[in-house]
Protein backbone atom coordinates (compact mmCIF):
# COMPACT_ATOMS: atom_id res chain seq x y z
CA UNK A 1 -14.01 -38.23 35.64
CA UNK A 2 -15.80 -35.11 34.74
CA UNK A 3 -13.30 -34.29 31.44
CA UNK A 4 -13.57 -38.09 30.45
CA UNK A 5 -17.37 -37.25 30.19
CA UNK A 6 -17.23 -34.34 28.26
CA UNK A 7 -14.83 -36.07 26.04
CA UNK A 8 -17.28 -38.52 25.41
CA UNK A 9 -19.93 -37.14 24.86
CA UNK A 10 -18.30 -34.77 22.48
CA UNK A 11 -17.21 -37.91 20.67
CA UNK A 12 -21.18 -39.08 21.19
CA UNK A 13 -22.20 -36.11 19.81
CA UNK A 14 -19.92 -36.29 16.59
CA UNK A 15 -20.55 -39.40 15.78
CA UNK A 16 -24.31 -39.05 15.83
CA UNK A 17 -23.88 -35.93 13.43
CA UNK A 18 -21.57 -37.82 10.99
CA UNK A 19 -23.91 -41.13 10.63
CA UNK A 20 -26.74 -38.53 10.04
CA UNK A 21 -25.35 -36.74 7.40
CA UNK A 22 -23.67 -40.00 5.76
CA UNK A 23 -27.07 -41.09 5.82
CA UNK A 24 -28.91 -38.32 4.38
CA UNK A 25 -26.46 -38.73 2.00
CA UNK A 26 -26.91 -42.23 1.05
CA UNK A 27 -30.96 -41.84 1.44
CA UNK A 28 -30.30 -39.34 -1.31
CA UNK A 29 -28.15 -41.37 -3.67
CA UNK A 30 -30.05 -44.27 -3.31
CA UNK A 31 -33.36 -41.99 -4.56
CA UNK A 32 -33.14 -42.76 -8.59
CA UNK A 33 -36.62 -41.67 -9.30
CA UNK A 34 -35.35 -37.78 -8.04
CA UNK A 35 -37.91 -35.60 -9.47
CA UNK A 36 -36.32 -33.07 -12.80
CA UNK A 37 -36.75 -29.24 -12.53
CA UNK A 38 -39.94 -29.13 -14.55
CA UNK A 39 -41.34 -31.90 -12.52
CA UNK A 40 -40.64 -29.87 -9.25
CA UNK A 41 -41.81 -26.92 -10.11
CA UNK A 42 -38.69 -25.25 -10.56
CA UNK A 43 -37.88 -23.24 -13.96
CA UNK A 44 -35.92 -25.01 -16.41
CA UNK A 45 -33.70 -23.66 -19.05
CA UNK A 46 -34.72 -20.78 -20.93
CA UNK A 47 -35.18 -21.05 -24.68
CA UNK A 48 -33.03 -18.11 -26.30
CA UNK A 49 -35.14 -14.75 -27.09
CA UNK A 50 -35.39 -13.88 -30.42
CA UNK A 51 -38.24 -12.52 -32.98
CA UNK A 52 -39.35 -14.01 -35.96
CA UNK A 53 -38.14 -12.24 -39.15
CA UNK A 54 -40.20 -9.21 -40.22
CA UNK A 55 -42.14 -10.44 -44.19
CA UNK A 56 -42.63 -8.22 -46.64
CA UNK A 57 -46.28 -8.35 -45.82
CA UNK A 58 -46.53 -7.51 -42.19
CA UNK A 59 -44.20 -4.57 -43.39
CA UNK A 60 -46.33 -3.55 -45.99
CA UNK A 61 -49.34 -3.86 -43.49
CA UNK A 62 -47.66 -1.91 -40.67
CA UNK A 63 -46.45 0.90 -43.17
CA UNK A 64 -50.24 1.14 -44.04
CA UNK A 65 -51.16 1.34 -40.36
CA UNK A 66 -48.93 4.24 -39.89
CA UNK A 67 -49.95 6.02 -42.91
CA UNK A 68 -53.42 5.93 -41.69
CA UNK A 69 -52.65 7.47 -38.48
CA UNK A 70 -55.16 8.61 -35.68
CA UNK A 71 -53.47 10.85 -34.22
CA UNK A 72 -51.13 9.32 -31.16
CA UNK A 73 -52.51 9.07 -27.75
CA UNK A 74 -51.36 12.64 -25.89
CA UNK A 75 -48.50 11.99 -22.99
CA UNK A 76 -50.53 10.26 -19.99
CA UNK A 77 -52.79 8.27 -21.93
CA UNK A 78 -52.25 4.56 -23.35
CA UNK A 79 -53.18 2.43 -25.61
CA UNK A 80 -54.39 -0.99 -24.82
CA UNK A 81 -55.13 -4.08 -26.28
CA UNK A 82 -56.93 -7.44 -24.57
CA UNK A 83 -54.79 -10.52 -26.84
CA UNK A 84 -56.46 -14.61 -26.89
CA UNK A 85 -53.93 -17.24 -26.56
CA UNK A 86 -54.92 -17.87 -30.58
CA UNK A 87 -53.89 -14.42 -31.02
CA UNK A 88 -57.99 -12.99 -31.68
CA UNK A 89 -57.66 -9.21 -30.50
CA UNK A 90 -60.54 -9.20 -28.26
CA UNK A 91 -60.62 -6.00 -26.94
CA UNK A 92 -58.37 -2.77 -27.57
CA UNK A 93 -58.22 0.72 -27.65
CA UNK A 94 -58.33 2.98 -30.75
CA UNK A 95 -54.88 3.10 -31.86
CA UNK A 96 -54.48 -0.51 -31.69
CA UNK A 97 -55.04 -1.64 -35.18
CA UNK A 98 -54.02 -6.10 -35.36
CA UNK A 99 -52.84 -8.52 -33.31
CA UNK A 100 -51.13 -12.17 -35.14
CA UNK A 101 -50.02 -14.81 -33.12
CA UNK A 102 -46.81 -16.33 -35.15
CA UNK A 103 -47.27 -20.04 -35.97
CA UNK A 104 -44.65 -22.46 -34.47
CA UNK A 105 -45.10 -24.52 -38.00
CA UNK A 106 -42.97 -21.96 -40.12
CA UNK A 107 -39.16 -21.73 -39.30
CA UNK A 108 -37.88 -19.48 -36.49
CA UNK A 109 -41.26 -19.03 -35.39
CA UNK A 110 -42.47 -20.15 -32.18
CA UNK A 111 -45.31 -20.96 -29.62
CA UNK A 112 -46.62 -18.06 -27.73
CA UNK A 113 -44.93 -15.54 -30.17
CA UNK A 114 -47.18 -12.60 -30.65
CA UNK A 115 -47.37 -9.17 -33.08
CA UNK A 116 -49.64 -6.34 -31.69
CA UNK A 117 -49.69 -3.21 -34.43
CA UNK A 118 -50.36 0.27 -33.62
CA UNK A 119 -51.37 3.41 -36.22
CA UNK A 120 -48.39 5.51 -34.21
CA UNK A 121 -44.23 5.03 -33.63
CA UNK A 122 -44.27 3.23 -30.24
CA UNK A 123 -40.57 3.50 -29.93
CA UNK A 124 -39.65 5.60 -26.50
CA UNK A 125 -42.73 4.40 -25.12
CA UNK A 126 -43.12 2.47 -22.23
CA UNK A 127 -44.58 -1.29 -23.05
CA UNK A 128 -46.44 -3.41 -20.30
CA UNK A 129 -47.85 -6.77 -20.69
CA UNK A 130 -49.18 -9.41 -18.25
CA UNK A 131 -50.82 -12.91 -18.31
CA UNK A 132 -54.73 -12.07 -18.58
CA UNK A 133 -57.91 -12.95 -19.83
CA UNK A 134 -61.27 -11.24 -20.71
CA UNK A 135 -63.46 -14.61 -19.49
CA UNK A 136 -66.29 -13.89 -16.29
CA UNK A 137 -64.10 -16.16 -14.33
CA UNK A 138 -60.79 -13.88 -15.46
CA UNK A 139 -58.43 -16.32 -14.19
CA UNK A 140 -55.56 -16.33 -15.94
CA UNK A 141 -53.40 -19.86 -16.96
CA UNK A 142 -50.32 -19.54 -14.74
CA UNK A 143 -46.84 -18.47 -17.27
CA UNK A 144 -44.92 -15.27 -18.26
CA UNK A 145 -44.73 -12.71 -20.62
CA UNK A 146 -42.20 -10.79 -22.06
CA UNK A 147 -42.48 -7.56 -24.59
CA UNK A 148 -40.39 -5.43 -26.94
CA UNK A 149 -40.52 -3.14 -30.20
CA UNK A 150 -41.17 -4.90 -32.66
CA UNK A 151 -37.92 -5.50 -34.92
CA UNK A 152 -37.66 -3.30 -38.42
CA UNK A 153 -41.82 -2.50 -37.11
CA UNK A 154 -41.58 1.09 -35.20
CA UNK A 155 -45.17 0.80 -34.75
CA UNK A 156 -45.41 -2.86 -33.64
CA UNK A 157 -45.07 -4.84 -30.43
CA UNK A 158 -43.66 -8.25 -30.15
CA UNK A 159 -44.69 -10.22 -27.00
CA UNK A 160 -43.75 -13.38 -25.83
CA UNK A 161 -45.38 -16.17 -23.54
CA UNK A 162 -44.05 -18.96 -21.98
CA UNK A 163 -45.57 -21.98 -19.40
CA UNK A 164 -44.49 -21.45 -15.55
CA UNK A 165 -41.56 -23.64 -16.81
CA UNK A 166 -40.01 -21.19 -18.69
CA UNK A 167 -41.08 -23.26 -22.16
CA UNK A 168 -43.09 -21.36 -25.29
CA UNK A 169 -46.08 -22.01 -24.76
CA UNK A 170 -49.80 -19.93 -25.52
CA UNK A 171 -51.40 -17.86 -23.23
CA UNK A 172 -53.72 -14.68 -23.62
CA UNK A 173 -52.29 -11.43 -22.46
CA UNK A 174 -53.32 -7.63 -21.57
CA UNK A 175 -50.90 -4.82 -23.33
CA UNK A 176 -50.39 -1.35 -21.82
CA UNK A 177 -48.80 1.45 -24.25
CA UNK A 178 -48.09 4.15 -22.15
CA UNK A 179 -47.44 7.42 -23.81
């Protein structure tokens, strides 16, 4: 009598695990208004990295900048720059000569695309940006940022913002030069 038990509730046991996982199952299926990545939270897919194309302008202007060098911060120093989601340098150290925001009108440019110039080669220097502001409040809109030389622009720095979502999108930044 005692193995007929066990046997049945076993059985019991299995069955009550198989209806609830067929049901979770169906509860799941039968959901059509599931909720997308963006609208959960979760990151979607990333747009592909790139930079704009370098004009004959902004390399004009940055060959200027370099010509007209300060002199480079000494090793341990940095330079710094304060950037506005419209791309308005706000506040910066001395070497830091411009900052552009690229507009997402003209081809291969996007939103949150950004172009900080220096008066010194930045190239084996360590780049640091994060999501900030220069407001009393100095809370920051939620997103990410990304930086790198500048392409063809050794004393340029091209940064990148995007949403939470991973999506181009605007958002002011802090930039650390370390030398």
């Amino acid at each position: 009598m005692a193995t007929f038990l066990k046997r049945k509730a076993t059985v019991v046991a299995l069955a009550a695990l198989s209806l609830t996982l067929a049901g979770g199952g169906i509860a799941a299926a039968a959901n059509p208004a599931a909720k997308t990545a963006a609208e959960a939270g979760q990151p979607g897919a990333r747009q592909p990295g790139h930079q704009p194309p370098v004009t004959a302008a902004e390399s004009r202007a940055a060959k200027a900048a370099l010509n007209a060098t300060l002199a480079a911060p000494t090793p341990g120093l940095v330079a710094w720059a304060v950037v506005s989601a419209n791309g308005t340098l706000l506040q910066h150290s001395a070497n830091v000569v411009s900052a552009k925001k690229f507009s997402p009108s003209v081809p291969g440019q996007f939103a949150g695309q950004y172009q900080v110039t220096l008066d010194y080669d930045i190239h084996l220097k360590s780049l640091h940006a994060t999501i900030g502001t220069n407001d009393p409040a100095n809370v920051p809109p939620g997103g990410e940022v990304s930086v790198a030389p500048r392409y063809l622009t050794p004393n340029a720095v091209f940064v990148q913002t995007r949403s939470s979502s991973g999506g181009y999108a605007d958002r002011p930044f802090h930039l650390v030069i370390a030398n």
